[in-house]
N, C-alpha and C. Protein backbone atom coordinates (compact mmCIF):
# COMPACT_ATOMS: atom_id res chain seq x y z
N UNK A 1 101.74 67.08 174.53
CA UNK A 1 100.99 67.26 175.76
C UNK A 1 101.19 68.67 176.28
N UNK A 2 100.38 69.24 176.54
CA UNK A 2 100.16 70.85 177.55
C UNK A 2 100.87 70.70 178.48
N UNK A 3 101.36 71.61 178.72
CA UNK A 3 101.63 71.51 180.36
C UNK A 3 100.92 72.64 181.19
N UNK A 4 100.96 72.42 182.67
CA UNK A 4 100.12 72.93 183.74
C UNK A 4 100.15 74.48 183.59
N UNK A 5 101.27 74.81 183.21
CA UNK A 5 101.20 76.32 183.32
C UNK A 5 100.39 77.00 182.13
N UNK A 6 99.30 77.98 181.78
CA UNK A 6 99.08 78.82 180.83
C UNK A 6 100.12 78.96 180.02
N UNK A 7 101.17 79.65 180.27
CA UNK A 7 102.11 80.11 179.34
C UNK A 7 103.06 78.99 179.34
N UNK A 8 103.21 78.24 177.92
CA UNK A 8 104.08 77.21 177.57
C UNK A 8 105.33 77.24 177.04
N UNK A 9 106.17 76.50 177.55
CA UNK A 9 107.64 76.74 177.74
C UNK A 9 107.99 75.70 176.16
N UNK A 10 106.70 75.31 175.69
CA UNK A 10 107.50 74.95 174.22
C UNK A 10 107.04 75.41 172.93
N UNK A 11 107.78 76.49 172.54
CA UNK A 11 107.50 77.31 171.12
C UNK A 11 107.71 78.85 171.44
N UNK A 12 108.43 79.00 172.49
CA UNK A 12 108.97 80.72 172.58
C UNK A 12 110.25 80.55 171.65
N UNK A 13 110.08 81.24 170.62
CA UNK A 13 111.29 81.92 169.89
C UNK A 13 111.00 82.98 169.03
N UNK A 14 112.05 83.45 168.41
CA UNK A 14 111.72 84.70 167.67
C UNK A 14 110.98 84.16 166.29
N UNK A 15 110.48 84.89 165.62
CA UNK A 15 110.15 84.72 163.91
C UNK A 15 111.06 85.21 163.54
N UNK A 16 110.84 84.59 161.99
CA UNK A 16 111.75 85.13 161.07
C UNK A 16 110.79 85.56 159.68
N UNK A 17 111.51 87.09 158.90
CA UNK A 17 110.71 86.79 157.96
C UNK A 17 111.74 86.84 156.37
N UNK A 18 112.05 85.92 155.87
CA UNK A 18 113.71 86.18 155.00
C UNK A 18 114.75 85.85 156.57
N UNK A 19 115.64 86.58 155.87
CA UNK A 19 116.46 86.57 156.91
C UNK A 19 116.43 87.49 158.03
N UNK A 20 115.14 88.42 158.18
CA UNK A 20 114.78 89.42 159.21
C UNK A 20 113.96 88.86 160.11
N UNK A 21 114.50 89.03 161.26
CA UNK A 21 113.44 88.90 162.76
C UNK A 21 112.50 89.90 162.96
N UNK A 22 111.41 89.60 162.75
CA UNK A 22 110.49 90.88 162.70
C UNK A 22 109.37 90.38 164.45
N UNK A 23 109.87 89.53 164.89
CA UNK A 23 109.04 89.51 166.24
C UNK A 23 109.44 88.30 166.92
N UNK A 24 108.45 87.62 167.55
CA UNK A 24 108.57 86.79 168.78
C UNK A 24 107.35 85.65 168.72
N UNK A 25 107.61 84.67 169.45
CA UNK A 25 106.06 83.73 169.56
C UNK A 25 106.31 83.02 170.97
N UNK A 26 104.82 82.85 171.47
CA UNK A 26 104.57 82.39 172.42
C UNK A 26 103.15 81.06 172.43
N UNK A 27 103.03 80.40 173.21
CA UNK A 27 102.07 79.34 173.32
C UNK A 27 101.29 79.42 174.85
N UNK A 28 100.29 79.64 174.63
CA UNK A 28 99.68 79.59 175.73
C UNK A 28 98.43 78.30 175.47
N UNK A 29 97.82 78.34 176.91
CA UNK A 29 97.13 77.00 176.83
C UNK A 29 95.40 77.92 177.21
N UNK A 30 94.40 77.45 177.07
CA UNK A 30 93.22 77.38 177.87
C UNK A 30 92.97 76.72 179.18
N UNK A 31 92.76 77.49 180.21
CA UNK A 31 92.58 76.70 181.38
C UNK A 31 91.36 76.30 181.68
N UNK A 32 89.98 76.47 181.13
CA UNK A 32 88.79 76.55 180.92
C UNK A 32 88.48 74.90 180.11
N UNK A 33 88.04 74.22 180.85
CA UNK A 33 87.37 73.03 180.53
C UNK A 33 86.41 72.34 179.31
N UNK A 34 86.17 73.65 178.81
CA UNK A 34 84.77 73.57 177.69
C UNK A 34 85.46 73.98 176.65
N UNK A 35 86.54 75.01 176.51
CA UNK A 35 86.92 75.60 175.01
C UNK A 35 85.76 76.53 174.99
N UNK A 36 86.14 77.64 173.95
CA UNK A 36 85.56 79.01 173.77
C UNK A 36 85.54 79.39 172.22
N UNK A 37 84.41 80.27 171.76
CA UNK A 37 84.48 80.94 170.65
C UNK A 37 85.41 82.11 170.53
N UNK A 38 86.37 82.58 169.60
CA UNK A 38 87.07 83.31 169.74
C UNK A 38 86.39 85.00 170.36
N UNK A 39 84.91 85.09 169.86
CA UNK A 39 84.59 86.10 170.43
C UNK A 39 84.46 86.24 171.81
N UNK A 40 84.42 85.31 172.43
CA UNK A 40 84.63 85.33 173.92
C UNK A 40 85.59 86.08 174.40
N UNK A 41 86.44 85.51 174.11
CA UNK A 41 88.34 86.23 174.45
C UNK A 41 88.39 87.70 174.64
N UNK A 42 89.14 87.89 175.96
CA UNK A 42 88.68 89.30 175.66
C UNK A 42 90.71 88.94 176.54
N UNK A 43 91.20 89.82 175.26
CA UNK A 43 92.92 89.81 175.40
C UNK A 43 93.03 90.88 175.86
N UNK A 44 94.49 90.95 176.75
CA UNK A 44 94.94 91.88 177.54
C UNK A 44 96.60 92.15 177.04
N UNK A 45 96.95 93.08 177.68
CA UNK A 45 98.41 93.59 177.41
C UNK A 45 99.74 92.42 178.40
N UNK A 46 100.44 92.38 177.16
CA UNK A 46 101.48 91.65 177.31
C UNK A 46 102.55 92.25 177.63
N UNK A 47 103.49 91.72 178.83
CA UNK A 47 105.07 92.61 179.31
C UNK A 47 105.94 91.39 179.38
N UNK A 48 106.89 91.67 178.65
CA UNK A 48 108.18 90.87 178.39
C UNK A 48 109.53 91.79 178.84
N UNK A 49 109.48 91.42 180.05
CA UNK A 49 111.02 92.29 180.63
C UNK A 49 110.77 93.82 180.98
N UNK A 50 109.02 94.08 181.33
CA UNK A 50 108.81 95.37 181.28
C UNK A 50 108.30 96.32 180.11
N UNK A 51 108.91 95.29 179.04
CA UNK A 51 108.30 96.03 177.87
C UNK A 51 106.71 95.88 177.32
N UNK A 52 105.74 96.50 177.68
CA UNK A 52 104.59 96.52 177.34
C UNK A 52 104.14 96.89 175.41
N UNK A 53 103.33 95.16 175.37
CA UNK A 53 102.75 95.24 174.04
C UNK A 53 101.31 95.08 174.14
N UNK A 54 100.41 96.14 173.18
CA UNK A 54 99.00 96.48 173.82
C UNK A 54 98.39 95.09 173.05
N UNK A 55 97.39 94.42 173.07
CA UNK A 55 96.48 93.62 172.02
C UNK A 55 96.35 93.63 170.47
N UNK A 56 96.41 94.58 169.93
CA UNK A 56 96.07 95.28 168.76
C UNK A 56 97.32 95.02 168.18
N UNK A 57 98.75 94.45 168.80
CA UNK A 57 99.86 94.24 168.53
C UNK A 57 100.48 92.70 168.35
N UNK A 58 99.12 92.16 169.08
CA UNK A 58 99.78 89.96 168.78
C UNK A 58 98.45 89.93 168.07
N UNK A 59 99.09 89.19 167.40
CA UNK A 59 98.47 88.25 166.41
C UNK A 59 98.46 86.39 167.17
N UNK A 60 96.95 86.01 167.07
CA UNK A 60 96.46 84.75 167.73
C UNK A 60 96.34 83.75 166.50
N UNK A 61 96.76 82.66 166.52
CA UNK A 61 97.38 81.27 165.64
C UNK A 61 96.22 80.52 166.57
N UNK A 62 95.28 80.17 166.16
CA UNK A 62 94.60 79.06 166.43
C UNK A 62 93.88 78.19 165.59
N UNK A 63 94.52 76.77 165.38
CA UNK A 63 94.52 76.02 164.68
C UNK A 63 95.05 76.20 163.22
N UNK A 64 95.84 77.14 163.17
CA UNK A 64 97.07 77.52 162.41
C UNK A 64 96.79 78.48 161.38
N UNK A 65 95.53 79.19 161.63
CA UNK A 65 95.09 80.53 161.38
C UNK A 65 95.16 81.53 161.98
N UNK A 66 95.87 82.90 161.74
CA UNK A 66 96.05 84.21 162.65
C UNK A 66 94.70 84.56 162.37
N UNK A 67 94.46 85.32 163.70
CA UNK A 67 93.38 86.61 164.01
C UNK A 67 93.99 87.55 164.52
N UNK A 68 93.76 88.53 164.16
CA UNK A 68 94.30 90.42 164.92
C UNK A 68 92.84 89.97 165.69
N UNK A 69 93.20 91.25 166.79
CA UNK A 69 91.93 91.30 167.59
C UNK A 69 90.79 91.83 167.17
N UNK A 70 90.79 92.67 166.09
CA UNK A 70 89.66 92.96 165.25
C UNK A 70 88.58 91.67 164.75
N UNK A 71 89.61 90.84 164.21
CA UNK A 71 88.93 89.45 163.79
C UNK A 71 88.33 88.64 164.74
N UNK A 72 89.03 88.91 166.09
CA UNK A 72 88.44 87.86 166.94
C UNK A 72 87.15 88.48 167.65
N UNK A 73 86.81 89.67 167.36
CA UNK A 73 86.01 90.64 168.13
C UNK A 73 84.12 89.67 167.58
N UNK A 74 84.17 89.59 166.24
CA UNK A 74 83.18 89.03 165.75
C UNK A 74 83.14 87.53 165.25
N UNK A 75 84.04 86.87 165.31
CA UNK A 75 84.37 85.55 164.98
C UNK A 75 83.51 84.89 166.10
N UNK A 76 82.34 84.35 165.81
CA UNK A 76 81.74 83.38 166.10
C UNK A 76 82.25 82.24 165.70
N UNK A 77 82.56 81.66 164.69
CA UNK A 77 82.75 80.58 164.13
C UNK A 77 84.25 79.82 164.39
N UNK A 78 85.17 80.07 164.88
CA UNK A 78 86.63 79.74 165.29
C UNK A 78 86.42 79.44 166.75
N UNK A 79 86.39 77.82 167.27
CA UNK A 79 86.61 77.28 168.29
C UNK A 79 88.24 76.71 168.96
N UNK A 80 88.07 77.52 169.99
CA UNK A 80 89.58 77.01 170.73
C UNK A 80 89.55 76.01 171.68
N UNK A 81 89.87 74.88 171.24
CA UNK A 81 89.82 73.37 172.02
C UNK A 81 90.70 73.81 173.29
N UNK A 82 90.36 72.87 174.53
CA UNK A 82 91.10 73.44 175.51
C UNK A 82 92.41 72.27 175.51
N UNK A 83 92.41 71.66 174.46
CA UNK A 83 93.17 70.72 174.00
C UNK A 83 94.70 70.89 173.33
N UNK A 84 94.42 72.18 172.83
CA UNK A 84 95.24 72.85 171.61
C UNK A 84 95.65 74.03 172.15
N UNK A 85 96.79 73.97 171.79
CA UNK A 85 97.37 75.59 172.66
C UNK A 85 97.33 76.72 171.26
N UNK A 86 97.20 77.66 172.01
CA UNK A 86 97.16 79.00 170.86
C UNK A 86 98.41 79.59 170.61
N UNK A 87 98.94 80.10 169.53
CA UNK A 87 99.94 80.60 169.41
C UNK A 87 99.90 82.31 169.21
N UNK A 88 100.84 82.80 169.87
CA UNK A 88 100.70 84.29 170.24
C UNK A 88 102.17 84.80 169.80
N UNK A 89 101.42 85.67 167.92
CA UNK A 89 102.70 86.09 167.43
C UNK A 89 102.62 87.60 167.91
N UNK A 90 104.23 88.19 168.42
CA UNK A 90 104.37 89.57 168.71
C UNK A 90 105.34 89.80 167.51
N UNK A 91 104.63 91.50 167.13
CA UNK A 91 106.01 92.17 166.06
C UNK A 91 106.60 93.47 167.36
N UNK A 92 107.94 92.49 166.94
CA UNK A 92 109.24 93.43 167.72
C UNK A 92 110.14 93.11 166.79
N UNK A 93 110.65 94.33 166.04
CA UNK A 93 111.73 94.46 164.73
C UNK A 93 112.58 94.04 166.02
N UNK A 94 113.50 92.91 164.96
CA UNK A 94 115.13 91.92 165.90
C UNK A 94 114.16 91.34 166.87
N UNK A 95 113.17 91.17 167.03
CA UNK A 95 112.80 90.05 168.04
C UNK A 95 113.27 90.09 169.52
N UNK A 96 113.68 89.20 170.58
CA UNK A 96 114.09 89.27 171.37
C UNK A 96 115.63 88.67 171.86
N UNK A 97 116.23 89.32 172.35
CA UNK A 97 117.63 88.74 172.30
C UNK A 97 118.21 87.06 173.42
N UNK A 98 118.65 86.43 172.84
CA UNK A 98 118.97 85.19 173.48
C UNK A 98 119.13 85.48 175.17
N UNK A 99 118.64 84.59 175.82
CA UNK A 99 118.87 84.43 177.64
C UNK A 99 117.50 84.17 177.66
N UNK A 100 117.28 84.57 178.93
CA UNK A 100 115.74 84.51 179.61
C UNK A 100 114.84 85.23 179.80
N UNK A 101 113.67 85.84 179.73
CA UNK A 101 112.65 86.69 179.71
C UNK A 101 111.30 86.45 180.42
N UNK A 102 111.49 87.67 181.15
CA UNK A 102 109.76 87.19 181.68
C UNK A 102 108.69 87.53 181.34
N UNK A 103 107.59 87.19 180.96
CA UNK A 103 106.39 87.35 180.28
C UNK A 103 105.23 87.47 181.45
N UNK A 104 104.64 88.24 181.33
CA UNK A 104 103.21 88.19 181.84
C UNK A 104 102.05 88.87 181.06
N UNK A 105 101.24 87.61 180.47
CA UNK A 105 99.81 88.21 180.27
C UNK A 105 98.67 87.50 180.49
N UNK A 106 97.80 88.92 180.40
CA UNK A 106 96.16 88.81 180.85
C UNK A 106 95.78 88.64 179.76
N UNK A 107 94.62 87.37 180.23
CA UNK A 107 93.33 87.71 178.97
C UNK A 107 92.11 86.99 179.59
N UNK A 108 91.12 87.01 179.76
CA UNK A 108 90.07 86.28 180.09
C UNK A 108 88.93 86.11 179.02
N UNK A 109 87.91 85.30 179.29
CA UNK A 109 86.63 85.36 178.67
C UNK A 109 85.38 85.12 179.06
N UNK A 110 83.90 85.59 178.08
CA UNK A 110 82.81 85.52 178.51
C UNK A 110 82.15 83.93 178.48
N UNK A 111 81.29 83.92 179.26
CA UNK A 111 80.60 82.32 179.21
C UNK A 111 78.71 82.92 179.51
N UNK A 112 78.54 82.52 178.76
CA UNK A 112 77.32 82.36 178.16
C UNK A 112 76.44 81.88 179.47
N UNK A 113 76.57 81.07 180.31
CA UNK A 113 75.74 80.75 181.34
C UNK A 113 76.25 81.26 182.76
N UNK A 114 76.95 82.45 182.88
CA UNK A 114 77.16 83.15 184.05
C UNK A 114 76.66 84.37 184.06
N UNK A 115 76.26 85.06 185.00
CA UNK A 115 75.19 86.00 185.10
C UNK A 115 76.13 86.95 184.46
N UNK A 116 75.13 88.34 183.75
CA UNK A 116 76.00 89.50 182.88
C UNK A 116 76.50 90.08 184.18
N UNK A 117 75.81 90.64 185.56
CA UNK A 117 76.57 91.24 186.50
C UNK A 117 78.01 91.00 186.59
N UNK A 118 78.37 89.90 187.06
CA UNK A 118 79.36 88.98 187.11
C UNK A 118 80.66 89.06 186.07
N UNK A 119 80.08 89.29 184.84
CA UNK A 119 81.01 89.08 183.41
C UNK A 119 81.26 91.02 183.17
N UNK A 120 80.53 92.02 183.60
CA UNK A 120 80.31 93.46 183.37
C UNK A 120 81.75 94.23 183.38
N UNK A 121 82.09 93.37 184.34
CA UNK A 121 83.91 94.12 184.57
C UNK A 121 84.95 93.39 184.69
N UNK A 122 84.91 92.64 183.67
CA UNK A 122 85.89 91.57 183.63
C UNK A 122 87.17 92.78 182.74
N UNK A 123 88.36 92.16 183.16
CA UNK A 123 89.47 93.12 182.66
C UNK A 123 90.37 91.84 182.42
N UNK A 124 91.22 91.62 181.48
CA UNK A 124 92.36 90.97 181.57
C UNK A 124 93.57 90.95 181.92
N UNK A 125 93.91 92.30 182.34
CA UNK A 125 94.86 92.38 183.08
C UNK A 125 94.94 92.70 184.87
N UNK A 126 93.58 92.53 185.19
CA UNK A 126 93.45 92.04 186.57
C UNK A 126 93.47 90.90 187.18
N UNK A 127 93.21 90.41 187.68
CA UNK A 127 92.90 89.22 188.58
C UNK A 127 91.09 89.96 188.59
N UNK A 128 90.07 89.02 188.78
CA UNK A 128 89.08 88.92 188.84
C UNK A 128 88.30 88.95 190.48
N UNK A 129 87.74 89.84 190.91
CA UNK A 129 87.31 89.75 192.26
C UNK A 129 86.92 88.39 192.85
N UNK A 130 86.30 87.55 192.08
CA UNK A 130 85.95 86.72 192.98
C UNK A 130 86.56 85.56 191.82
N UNK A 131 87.42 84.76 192.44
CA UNK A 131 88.55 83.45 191.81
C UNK A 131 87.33 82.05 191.66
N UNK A 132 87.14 82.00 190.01
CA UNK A 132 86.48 80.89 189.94
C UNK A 132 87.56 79.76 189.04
N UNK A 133 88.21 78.81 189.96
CA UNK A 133 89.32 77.69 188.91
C UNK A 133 89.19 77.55 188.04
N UNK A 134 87.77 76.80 187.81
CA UNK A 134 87.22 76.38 186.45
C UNK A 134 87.65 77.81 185.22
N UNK A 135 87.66 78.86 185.65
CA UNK A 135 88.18 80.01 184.47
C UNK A 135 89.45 80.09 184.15
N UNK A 136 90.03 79.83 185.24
CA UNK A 136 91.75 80.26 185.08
C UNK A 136 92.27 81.48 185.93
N UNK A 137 93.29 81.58 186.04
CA UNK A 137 93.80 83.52 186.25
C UNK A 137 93.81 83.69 185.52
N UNK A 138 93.28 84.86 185.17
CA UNK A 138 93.30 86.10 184.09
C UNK A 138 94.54 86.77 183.33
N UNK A 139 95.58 86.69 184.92
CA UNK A 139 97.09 87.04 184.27
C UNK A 139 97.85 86.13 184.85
N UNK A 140 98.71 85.85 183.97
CA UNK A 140 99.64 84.50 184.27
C UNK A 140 101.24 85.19 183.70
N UNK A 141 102.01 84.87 184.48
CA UNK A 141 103.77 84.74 184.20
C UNK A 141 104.73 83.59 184.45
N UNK A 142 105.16 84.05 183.45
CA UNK A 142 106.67 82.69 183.21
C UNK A 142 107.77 82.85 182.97
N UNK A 143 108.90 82.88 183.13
CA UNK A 143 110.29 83.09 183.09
C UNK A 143 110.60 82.03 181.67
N UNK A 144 111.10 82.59 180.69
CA UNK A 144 111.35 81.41 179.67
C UNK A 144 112.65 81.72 178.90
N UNK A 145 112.76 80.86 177.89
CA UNK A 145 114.61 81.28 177.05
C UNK A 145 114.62 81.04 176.02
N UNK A 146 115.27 82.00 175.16
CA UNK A 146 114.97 81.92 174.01
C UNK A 146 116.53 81.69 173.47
N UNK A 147 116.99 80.50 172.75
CA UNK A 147 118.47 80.49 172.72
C UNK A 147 118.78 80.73 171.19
């Protein structure tokens, strides 16, 4: 089961690749009622303790296939159930060190039956001028632990 918050408190830990930690993972949810084509998604920059990682740097696990953001730019065909949480791999050589960390990221997306004015300056690492629920916040944070 999901829980309420965007950013999910089950599946933060580091990767491994051999016996090397070459990054981090996170689970986030869809707050959006309908589910989206991956080209919708329009990802934003991630900060973990201050440390800023741009887009071009996580790799997206949905339905247990990665996309770089290149891939998701034209991917029509890859649907994200709002059912299924996405998994969000970061490369940070050694990963992140055991305790607690705070995360905050943006990402929003386009919908097909809202006017283009409206969708023209959407940013993901803002908050959105005018707050529609049914979308979500754009940027969301969570305090989490990685033991």
């Amino acid at each position: 089961m999901l829980e309420r918050e965007v950013i999910q408190s089950v599946g933060f830990r580091n990767i491994k690749a051999g016996d090397k930690v070459t990054g981090f993972q996170f689970k986030i949810r869809l707050p959006y009622y309908r589910g989206i084509f991956l080209c919708q998604l329009r990802p934003g920059t991630l900060f973990v303790d201050g440390e800023r990682f741009e887009k071009e740097d996580i790799i997206w696990n949905v339905d247990g296939i990665d996309y770089t953001y290149e891939d998701m730019l034209t991917n029509r065909d890859t649907h994200w159930s709002v059912t299924k949480p996405a998994v969000l791999k970061v490369k940070k050589e050694g990963g992140l060190a055991q305790g607690s960390h705070k995360l905050t990221y943006g990402y929003c997306f386009t919908s097909s039956y809202m006017p283009p004015i409206m969708q023209d300056d959407l940013d993901p690492d803002r908050e959105a001028e005018i707050f529609l629920p049914e979308f979500g916040k754009h940027v969301n944070s969570r305090e989490l632990i990685i033991v």
